[in-house]
Protein backbone atom coordinates (compact mmCIF):
# COMPACT_ATOMS: atom_id res chain seq x y z
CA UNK A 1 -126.17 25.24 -37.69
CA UNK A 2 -123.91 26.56 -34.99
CA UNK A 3 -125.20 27.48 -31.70
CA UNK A 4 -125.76 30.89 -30.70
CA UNK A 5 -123.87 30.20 -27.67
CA UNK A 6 -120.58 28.78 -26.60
CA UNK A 7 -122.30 27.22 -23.84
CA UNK A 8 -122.98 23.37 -23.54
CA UNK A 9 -126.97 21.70 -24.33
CA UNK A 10 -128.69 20.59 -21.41
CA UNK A 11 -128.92 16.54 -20.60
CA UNK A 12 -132.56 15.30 -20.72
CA UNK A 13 -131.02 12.99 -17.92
CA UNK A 14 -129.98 15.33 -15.59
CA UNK A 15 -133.26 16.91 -15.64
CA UNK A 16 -135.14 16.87 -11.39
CA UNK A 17 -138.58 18.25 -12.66
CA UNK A 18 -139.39 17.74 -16.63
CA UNK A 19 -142.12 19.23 -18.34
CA UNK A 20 -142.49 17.57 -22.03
CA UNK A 21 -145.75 18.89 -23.97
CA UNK A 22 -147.65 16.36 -27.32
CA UNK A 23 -149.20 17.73 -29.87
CA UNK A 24 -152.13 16.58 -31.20
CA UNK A 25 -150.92 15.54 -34.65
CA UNK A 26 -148.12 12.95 -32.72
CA UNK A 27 -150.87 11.73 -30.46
CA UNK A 28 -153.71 11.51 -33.16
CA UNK A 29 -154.27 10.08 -36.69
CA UNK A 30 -156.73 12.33 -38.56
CA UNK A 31 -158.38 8.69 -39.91
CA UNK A 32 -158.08 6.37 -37.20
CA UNK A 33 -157.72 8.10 -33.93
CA UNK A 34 -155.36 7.61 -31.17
CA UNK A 35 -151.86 6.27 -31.71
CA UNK A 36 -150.96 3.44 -29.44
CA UNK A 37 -148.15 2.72 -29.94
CA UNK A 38 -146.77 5.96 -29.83
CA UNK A 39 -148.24 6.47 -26.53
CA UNK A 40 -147.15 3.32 -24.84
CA UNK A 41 -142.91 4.27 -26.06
CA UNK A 42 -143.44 7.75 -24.76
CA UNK A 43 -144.66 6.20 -21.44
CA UNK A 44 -141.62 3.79 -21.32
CA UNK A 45 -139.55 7.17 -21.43
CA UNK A 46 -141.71 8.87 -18.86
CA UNK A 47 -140.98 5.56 -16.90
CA UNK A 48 -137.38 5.73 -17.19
CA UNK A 49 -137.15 9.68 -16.56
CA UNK A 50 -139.03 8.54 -13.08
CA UNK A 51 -136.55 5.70 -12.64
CA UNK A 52 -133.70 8.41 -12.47
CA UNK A 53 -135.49 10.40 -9.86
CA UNK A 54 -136.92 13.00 -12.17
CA UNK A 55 -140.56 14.26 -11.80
CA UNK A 56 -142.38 14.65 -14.71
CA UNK A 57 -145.85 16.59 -16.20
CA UNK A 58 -147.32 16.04 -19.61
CA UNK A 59 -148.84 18.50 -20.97
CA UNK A 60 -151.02 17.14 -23.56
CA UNK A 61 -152.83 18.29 -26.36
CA UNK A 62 -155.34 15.97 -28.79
CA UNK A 63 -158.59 15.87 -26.84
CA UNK A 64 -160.74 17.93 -29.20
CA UNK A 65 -158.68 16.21 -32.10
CA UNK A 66 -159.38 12.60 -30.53
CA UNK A 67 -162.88 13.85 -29.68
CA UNK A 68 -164.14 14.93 -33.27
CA UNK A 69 -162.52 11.30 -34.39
CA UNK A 70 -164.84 9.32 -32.23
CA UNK A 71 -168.17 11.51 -33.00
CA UNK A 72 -167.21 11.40 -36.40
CA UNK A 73 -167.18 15.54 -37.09
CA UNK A 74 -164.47 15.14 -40.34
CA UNK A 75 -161.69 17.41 -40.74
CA UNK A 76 -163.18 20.90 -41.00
CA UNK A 77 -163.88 23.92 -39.31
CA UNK A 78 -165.75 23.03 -36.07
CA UNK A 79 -168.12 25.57 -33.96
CA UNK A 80 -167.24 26.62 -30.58
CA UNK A 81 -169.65 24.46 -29.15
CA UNK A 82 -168.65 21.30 -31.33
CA UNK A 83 -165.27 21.73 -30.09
CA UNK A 84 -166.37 21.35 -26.76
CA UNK A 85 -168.40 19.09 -27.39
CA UNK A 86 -165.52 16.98 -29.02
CA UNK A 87 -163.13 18.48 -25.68
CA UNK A 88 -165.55 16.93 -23.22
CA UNK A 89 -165.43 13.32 -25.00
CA UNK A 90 -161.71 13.49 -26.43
CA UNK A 91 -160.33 14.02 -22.34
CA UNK A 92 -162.59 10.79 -21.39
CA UNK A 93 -160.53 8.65 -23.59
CA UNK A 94 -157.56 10.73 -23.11
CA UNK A 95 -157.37 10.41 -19.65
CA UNK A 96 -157.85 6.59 -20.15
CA UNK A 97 -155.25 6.17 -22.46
CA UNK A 98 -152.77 7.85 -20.94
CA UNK A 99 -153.69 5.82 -17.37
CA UNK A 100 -153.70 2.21 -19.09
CA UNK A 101 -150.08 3.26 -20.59
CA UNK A 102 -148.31 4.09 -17.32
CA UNK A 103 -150.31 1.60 -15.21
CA UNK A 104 -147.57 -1.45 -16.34
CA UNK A 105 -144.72 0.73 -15.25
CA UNK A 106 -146.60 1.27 -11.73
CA UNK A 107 -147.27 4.79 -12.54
CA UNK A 108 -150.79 6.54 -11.50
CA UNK A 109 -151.80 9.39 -13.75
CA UNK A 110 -153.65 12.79 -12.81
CA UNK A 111 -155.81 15.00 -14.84
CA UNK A 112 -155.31 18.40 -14.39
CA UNK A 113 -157.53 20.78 -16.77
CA UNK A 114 -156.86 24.51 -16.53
CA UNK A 115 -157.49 27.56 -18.40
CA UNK A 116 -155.38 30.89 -18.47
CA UNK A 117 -157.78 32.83 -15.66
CA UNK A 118 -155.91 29.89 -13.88
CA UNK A 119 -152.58 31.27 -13.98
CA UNK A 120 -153.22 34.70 -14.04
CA UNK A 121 -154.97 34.91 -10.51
CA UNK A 122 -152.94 34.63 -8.34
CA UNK A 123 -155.13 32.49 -5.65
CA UNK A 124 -155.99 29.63 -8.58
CA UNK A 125 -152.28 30.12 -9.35
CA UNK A 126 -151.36 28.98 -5.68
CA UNK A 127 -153.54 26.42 -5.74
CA UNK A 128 -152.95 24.94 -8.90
CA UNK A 129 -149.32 24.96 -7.58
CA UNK A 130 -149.74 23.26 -4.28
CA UNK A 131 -152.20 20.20 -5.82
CA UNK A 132 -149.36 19.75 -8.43
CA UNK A 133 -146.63 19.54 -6.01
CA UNK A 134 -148.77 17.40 -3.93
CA UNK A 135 -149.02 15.13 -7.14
CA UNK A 136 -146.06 15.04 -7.88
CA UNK A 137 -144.51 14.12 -4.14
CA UNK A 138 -146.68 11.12 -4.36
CA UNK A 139 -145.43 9.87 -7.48
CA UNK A 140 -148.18 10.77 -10.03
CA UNK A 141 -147.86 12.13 -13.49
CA UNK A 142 -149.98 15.12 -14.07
CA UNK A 143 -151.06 14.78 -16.95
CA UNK A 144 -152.11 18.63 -17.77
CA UNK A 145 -154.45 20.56 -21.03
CA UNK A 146 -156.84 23.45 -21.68
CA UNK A 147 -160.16 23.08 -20.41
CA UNK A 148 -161.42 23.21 -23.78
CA UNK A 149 -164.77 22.32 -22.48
CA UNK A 150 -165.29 25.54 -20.73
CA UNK A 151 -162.62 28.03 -21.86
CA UNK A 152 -163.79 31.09 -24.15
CA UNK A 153 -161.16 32.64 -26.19
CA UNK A 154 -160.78 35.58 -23.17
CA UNK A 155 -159.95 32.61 -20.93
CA UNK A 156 -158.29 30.69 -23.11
CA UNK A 157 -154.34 30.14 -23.95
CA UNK A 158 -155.42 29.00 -26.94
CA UNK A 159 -152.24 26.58 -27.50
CA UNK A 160 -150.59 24.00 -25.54
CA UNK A 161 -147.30 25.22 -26.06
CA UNK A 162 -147.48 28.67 -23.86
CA UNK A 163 -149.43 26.45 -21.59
CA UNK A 164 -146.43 24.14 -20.87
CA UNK A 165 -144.00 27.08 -20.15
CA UNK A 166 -146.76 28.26 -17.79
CA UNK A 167 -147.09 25.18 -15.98
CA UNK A 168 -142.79 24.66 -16.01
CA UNK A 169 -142.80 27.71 -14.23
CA UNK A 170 -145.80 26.82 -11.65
CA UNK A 171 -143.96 23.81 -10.67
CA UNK A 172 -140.55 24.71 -11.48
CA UNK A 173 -139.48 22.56 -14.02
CA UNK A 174 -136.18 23.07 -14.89
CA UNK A 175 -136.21 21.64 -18.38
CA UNK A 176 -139.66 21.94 -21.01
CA UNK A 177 -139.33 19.41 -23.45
CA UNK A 178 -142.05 20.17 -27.24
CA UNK A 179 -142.06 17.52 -28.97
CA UNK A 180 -143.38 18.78 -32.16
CA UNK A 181 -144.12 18.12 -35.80
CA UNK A 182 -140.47 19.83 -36.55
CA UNK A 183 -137.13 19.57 -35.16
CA UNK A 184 -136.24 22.35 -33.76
CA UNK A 185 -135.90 26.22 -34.32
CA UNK A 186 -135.01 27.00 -37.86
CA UNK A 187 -133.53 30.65 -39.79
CA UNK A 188 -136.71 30.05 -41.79
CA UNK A 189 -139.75 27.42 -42.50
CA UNK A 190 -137.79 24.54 -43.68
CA UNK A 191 -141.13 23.56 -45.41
CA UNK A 192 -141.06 26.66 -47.46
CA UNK A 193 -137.02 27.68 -47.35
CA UNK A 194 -134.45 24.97 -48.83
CA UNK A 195 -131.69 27.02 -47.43
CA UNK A 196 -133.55 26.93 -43.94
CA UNK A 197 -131.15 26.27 -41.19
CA UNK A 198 -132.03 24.45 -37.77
CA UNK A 199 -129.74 26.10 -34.62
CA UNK A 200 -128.51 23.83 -32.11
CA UNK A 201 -128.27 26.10 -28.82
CA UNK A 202 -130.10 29.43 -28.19
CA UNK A 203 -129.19 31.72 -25.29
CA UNK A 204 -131.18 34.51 -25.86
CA UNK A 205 -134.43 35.26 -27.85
CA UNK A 206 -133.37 38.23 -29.72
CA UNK A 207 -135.45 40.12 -32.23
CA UNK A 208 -133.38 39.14 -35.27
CA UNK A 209 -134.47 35.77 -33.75
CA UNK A 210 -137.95 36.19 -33.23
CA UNK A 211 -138.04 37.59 -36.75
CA UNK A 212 -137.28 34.00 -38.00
CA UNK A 213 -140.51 32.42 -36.46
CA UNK A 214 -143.15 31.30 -39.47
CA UNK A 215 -146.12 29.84 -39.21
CA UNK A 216 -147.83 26.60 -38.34
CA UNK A 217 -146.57 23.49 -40.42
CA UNK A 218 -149.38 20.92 -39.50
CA UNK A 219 -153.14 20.59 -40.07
CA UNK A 220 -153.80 19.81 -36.58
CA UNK A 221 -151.57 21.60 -34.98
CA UNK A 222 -152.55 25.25 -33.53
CA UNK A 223 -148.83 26.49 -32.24
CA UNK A 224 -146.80 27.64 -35.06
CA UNK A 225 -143.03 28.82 -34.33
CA UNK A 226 -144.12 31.97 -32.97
CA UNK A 227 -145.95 30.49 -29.92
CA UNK A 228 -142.97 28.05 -29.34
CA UNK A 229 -140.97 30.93 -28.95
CA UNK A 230 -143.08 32.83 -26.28
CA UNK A 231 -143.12 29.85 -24.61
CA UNK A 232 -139.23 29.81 -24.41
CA UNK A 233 -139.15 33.15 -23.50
CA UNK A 234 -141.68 32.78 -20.54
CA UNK A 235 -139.55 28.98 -19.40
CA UNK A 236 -136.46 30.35 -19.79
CA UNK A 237 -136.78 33.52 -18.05
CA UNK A 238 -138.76 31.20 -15.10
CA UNK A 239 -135.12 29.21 -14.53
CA UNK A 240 -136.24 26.51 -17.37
CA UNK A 241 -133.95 25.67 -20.41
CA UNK A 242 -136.61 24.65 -23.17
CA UNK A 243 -135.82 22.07 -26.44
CA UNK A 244 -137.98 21.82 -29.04
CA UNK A 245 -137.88 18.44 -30.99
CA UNK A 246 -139.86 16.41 -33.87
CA UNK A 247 -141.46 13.99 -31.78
CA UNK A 248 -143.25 11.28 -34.18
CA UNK A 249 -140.43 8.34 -33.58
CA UNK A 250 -141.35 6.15 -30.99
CA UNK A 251 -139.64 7.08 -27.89
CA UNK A 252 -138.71 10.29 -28.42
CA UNK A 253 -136.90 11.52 -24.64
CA UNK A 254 -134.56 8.44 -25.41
CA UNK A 255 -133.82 10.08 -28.73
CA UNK A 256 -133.47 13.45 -27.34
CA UNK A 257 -130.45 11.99 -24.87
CA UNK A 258 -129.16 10.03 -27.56
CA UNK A 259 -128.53 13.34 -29.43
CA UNK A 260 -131.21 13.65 -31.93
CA UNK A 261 -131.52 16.81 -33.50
CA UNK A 262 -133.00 19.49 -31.34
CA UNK A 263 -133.04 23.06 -30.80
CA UNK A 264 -132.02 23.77 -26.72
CA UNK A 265 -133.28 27.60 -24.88
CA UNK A 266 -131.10 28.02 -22.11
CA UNK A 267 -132.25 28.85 -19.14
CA UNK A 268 -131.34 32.31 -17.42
CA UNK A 269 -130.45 30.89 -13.91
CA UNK A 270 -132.29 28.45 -12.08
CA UNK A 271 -136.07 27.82 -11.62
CA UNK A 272 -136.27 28.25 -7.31
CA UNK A 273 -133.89 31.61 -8.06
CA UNK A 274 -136.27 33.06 -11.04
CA UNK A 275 -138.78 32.37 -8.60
CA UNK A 276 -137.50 34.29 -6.08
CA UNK A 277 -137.02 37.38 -7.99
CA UNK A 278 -140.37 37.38 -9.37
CA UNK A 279 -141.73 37.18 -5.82
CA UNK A 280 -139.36 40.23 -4.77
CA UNK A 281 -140.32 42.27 -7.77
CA UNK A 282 -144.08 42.69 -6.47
CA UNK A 283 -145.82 45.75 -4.68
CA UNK A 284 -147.16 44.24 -1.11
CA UNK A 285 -150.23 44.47 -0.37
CA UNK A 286 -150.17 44.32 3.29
CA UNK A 287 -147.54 43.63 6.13
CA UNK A 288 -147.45 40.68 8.76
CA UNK A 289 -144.93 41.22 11.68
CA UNK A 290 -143.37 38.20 13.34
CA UNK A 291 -141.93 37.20 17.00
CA UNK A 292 -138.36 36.20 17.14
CA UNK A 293 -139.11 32.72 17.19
CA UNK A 294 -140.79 33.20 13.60
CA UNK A 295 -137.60 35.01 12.74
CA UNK A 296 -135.23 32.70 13.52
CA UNK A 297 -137.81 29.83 12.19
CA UNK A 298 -137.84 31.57 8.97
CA UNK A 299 -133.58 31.79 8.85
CA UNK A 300 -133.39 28.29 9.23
CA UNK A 301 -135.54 28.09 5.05
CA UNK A 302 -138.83 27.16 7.17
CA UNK A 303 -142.04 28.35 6.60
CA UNK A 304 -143.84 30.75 8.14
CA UNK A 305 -146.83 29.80 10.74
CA UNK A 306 -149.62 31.81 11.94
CA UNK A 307 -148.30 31.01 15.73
CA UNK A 308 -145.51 33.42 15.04
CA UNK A 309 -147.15 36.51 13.60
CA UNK A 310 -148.13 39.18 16.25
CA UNK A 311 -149.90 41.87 13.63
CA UNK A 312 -151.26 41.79 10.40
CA UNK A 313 -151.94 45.11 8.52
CA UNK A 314 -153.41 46.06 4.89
CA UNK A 315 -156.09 44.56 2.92
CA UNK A 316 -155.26 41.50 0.12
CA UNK A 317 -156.39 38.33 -0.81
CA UNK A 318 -154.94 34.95 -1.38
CA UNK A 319 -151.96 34.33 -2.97
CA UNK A 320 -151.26 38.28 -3.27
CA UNK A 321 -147.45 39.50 -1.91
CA UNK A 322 -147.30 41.37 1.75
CA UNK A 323 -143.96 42.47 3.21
CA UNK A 324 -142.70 40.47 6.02
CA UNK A 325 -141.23 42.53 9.42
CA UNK A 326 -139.17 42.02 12.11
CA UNK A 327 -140.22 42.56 15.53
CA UNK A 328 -138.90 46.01 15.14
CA UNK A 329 -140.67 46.90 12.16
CA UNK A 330 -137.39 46.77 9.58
CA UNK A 331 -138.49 44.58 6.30
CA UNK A 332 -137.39 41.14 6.42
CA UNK A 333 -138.58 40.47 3.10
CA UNK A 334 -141.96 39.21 1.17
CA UNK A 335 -143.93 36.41 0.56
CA UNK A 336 -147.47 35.13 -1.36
CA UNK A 337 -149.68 34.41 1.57
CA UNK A 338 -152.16 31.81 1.77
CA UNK A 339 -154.65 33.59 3.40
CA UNK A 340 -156.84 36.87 3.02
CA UNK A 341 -156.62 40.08 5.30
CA UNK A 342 -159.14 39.24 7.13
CA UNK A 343 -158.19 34.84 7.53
CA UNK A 344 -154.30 36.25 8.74
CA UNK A 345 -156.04 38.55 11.21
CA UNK A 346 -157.79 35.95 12.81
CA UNK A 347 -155.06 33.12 12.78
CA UNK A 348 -152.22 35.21 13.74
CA UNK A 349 -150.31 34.10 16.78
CA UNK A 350 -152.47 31.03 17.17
CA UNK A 351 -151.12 27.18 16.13
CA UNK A 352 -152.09 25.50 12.70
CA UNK A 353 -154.24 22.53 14.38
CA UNK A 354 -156.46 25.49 15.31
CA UNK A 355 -157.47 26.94 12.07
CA UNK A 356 -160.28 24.53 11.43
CA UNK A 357 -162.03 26.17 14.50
CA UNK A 358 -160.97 29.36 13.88
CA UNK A 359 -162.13 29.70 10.24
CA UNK A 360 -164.84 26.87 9.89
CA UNK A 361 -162.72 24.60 7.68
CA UNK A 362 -159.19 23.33 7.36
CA UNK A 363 -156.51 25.37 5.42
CA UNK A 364 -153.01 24.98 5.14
CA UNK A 365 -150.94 25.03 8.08
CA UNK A 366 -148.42 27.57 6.40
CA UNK A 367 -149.80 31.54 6.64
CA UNK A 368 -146.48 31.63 4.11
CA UNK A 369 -144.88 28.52 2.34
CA UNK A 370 -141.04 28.54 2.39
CA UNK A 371 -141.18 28.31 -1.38
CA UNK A 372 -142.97 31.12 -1.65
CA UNK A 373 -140.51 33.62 0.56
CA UNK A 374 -138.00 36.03 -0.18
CA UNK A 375 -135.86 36.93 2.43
């Protein structure tokens, strides 16, 4: 069907931080569990994606579907407490598999398990941020899913499809690749609607658009259309063009550069930018005043250090936003601090190698991380 958009698709190859999210029903057979082979191509492409410099994060669903295979719970409805049951032994042999399929390609895999309190406070966001990035800059593939083994539905995303747009925008992805039991973004359920018509290219997520969004086409899986489509609206409004693709051939990012048939979100901006004006957007909670040296430090795209703050006012926590100001007192900007109130107080104008003494254990040596200042 023709794009909604004269502008070009995105190049899976082109991609610096990729985000590409499994569901369950490509990773799992209902009868005989985990697909191997499947696995091992998609790692080959994960391989090559690293090859060309890109990072990458799976996000990847399947555990509670691999989990009731091996305990033998059959296809229907489970409890709450058989699904975590299932959670807590499908991630075991998740985690494996995914390890033993990167491990020939010289790749080390991570488990990251979250739930949505995760990304909704602020200090667990921060955190969550910071391990990832640390992951990342030594080579590891996160490989990230619910914490189905602890999450109640108030915690819960409750698919992994607005839990990969979340975690594209915690890192900064800027592409989000779902590989999915359908091919992309169709005018109606192609299972249902002969006429149904698949776009190419999507700039914006109108309502006439949403209004197209069915419902779930797989037994196993839990995000229907609708869900794929909040999580393009929260990637592409973080900086992060999203594609949606049937994933079941064996490996599938090959397939998406070789022009299989896809449906692209483009991105409004990039990632570091949407960043930046969500950051600037947010009511401070305090104020921390610098020196010059912190001023000019700060110019320069460095971070800011407790050495160069001479007062910190207002009362927050960590990871909440606090106006940054000049020696003066004019507004230089904001920033998510790493600290609470109480923590900047006490650091301020001292170096980083003395925070350990100061606070009775080791935090980061940035009060403010570049990446996480608005000037």
């Amino acid at each position: 069907m023709a794009a909604l958009t004269s502008l070009s698709a995105p190049d899976i190859r082109t991609a610096k931080r990729l985000v590409v999210k499994i569901g369950s029903a490509l990773l799992v057979d209902r009868a005989t569990g985990l697909k191997g082979a499947w696995l091992t191509a998609l790692c080959a492409d994960v391989a090559d994606a690293k090859a060309r410099g890109a990072d990458v994060v799976l996000v990847s669903s399947g555990s509670i579907a691999l989990g009731r295979t091996v305990l033998g719970l059959g296809l229907g409805d489970l409890t709450l407490e058989q699904s975590q049951a299932a959670a807590a032994v499908g991630q075991i042999q998740l985690a494996r598999a995914y390890s033993e399929a990167l491990a020939p390609h010289g790749i080390i895999a991570g488990q990251v398990l979250v739930t949505l309190e995760d990304t909704e406070d602020r200090r667990r966001y921060l955190n969550s941020r910071a391990t990832m990035e640390t992951m990342l800059g030594l080579g590891v593939v996160p490989i990230v899913n619910e914490n189905d083994t602890v999450a109640t539905d108030e915690i819960r995303f409750g698919d992994n499809d607005r839990l990969a747009a979340q975690i594209a925008v915690t890192v900064g992805a800027d592409q989000l690749i779902l590989l999915s039991d359908v091919d992309g973004f169709y005018s109606a359920n192609p299972k249902e609607d002969a006429t149904a018509q698949r776009f190419d290219l999507v700039e914006t997520i109108t309502p006439a658009i949403e209004a197209m969004a069915g419902d779930p086409i797989s037994g196993l899986s839990k995000g229907g259309m609708k869900t794929k489509l909040m999580a393009a609206k929260t990637a592409v409004a973080g900086g992060c063009a999203m594609a949606i693709m049937e994933g079941s051939t064996l490996r599938p990012l090959t397939a998406l550069a070789q022009g299989a048939a896809r449906t692209w979100f483009l991105a409004k901006g990039d990632p570091q930018a949407a960043r930046k004006r969500w950051i600037g957007a947010m009511k401070p909670r305090g104020e921390v005043r610098l020196d010059a040296g912190a001023v000019g430090a700060m110019a320069q795209g460095k971070s800011l250090l407790p050495a160069g703050v001479t007062a910190v006012t207002g009362r927050f926590g960590r990871g909440e936003p606090v106006a940054i100001l000049a020696p003066n007192g004019d507004v230089l900007g904001k920033g998510l601090i790493r600290y609470t109130a109480d923590e900047a107080r006490a650091i301020a104008g001292h170096r980083s190698g003395d925070i350990e003494a100061i606070l009775g254990y080791a935090g980061r040596a940035a009060l403010i991380h570049r990446d996480d200042l608005v000037i």
